[in-house]
C-alpha atoms as a PDB file:
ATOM      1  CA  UNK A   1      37.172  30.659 116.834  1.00  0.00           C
ATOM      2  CA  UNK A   2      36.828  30.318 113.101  1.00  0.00           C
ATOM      3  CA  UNK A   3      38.198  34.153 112.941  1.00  0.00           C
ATOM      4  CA  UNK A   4      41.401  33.138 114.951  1.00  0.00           C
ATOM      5  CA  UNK A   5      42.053  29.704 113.180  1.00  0.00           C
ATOM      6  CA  UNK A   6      41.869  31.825 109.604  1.00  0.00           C
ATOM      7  CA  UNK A   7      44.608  34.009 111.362  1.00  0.00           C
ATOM      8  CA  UNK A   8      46.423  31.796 112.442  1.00  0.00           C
ATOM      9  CA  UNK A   9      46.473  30.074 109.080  1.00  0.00           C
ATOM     10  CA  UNK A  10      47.460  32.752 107.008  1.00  0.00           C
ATOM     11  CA  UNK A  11      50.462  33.563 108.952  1.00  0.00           C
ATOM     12  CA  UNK A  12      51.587  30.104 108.851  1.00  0.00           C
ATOM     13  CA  UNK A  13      51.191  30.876 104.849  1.00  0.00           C
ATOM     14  CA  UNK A  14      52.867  34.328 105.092  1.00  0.00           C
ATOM     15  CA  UNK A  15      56.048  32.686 107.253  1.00  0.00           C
ATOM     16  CA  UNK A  16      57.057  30.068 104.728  1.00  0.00           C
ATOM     17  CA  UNK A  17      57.386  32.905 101.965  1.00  0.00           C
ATOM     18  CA  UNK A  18      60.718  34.428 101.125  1.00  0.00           C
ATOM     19  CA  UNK A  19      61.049  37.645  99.378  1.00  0.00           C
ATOM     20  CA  UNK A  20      64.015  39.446  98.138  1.00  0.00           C
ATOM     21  CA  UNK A  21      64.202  42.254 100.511  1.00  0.00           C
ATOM     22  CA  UNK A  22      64.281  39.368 103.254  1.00  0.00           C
ATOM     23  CA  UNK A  23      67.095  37.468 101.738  1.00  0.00           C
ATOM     24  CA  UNK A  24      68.638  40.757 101.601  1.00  0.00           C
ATOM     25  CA  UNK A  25      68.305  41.293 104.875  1.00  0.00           C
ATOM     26  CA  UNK A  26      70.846  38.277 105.666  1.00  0.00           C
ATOM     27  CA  UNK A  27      74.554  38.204 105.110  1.00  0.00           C
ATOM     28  CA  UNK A  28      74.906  36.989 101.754  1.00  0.00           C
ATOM     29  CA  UNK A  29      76.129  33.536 100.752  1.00  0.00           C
ATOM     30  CA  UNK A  30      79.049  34.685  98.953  1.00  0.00           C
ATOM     31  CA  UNK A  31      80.330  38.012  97.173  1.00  0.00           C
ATOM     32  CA  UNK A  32      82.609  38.527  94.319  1.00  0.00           C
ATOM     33  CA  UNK A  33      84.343  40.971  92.449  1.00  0.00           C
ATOM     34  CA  UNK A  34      85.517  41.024  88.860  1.00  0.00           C
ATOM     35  CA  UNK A  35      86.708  42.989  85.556  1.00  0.00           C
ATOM     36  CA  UNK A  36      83.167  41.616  83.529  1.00  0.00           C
ATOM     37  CA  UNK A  37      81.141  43.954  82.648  1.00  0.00           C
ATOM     38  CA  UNK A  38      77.716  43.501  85.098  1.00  0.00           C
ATOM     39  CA  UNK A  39      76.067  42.756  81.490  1.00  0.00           C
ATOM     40  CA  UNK A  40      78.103  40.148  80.796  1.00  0.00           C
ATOM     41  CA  UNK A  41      78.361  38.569  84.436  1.00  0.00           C
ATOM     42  CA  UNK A  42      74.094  38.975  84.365  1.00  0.00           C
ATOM     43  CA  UNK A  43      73.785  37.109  80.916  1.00  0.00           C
ATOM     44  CA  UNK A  44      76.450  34.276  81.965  1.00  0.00           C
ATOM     45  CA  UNK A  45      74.727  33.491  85.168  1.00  0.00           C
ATOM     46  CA  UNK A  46      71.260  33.756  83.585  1.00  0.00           C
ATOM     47  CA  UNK A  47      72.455  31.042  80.971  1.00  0.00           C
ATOM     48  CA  UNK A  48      74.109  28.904  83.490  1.00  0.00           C
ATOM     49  CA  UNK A  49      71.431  28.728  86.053  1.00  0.00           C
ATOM     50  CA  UNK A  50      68.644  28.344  83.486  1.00  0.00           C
ATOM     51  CA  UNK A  51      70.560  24.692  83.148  1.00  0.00           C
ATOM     52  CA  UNK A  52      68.516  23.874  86.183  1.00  0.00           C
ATOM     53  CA  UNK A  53      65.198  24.317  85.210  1.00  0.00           C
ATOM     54  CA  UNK A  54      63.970  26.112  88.146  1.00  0.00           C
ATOM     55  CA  UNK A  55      61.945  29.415  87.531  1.00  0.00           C
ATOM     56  CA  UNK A  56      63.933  32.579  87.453  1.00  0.00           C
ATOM     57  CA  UNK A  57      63.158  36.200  86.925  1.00  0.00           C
ATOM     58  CA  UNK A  58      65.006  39.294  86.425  1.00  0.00           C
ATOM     59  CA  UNK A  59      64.624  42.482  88.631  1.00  0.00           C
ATOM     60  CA  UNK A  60      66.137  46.153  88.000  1.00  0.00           C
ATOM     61  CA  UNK A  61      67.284  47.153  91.961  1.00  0.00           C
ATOM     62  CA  UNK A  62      68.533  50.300  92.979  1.00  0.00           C
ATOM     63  CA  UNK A  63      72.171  50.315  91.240  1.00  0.00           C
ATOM     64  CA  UNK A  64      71.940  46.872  89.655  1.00  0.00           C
ATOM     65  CA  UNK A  65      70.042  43.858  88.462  1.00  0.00           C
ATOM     66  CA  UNK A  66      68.616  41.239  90.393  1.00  0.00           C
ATOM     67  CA  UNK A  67      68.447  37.707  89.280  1.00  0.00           C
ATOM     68  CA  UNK A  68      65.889  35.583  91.555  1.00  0.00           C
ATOM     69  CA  UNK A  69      65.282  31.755  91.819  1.00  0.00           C
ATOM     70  CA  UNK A  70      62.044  30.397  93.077  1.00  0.00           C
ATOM     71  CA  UNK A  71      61.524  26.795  94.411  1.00  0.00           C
ATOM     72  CA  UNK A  72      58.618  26.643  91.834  1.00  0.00           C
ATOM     73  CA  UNK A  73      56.527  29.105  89.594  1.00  0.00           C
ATOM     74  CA  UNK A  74      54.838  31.322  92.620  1.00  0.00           C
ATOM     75  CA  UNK A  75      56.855  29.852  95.056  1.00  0.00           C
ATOM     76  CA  UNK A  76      59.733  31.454  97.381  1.00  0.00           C
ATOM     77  CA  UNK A  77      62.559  32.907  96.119  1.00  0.00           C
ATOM     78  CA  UNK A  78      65.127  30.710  97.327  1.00  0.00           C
ATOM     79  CA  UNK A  79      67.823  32.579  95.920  1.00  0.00           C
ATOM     80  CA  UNK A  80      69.072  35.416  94.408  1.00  0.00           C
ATOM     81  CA  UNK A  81      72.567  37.408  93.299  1.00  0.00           C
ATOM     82  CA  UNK A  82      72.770  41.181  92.859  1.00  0.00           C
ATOM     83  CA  UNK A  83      74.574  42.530  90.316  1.00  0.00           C
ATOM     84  CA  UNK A  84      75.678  45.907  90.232  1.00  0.00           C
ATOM     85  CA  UNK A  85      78.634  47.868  88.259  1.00  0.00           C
ATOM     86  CA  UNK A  86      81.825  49.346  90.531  1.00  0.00           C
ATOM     87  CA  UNK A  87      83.680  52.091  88.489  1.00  0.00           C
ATOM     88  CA  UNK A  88      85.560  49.628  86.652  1.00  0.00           C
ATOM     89  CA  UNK A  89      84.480  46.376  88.221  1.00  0.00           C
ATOM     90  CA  UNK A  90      81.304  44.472  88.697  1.00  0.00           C
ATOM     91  CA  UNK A  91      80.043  43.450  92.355  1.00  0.00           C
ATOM     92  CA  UNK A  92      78.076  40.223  92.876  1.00  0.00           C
ATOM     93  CA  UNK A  93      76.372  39.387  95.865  1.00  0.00           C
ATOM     94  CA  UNK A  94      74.743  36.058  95.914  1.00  0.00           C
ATOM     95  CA  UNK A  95      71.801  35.126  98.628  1.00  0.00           C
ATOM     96  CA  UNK A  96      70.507  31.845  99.696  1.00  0.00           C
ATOM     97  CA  UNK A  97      68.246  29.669 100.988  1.00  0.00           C
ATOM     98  CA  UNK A  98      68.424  26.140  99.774  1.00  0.00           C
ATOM     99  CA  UNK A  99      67.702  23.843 101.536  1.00  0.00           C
ATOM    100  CA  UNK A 100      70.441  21.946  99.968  1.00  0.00           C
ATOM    101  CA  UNK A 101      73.899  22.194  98.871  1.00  0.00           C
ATOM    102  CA  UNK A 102      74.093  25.509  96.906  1.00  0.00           C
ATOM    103  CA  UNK A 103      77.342  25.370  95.952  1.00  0.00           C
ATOM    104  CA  UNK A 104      77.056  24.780  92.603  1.00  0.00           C
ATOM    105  CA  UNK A 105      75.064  27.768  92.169  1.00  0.00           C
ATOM    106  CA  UNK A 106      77.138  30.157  93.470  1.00  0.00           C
ATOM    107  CA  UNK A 107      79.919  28.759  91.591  1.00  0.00           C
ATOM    108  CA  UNK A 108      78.598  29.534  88.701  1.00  0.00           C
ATOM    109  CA  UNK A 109      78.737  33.452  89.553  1.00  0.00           C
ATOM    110  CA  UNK A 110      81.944  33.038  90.582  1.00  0.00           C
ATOM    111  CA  UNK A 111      83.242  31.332  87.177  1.00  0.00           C
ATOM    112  CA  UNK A 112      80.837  34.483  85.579  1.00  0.00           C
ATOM    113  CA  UNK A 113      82.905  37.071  87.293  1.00  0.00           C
ATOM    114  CA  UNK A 114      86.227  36.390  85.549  1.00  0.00           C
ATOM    115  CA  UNK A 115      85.382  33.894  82.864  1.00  0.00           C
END
């Protein structure tokens, strides 16, 4: 019994965690294009979403950088926006999962794209 409750525990755990490669796995939130160079779009979001004081960490990904938002330090990422250069354009893919109004997050790649 003790076996099965410890089971049943840590999956409870493992089921409230959010990785990258599951956010991934959804359609994203919203995806944008622009002229910026994916350096400059990376180092505008990083500066606007670092307003919000919620822990964020950089990650290279095949093609691109990755810029991830966790509820807390060692918590879920509850977002994150993909950044990857296009021949002459940059390509932002944002994922989410807020449980509140986001919008203000992924406006702030938008305004990054084209600033």
């Amino acid at each position: 019994m003790k076996r099965y409750l410890g089971c049943v525990i840590t999956i409870s755990l493992l089921a409230g965690c959010t990785s990258a490669g599951t956010l991934r796995n959804e359609t994203p939130t919203a995806v944008y294009a622009g002229d910026s160079t994916a350096e400059d779009v990376l180092s505008c979001i990083s500066n606007a979403w670092s307003a919000k004081q919620l822990p964020m960490s950089t990650e290279f990904v095949f093609g691109g950088t990755s810029i991830q938002l966790q509820e807390k330090v060692d918590g879920p990422i509850v977002a994150l926006v993909d950044v990857t250069p296009s021949g002459a354009h940059t390509l932002a893919k944002y994922y989410s999962r807020f449980t509140y109004d986001d919008r203000w997050y992924y406006t702030q790649v938008k305004n990054c794209m084209n600033p």
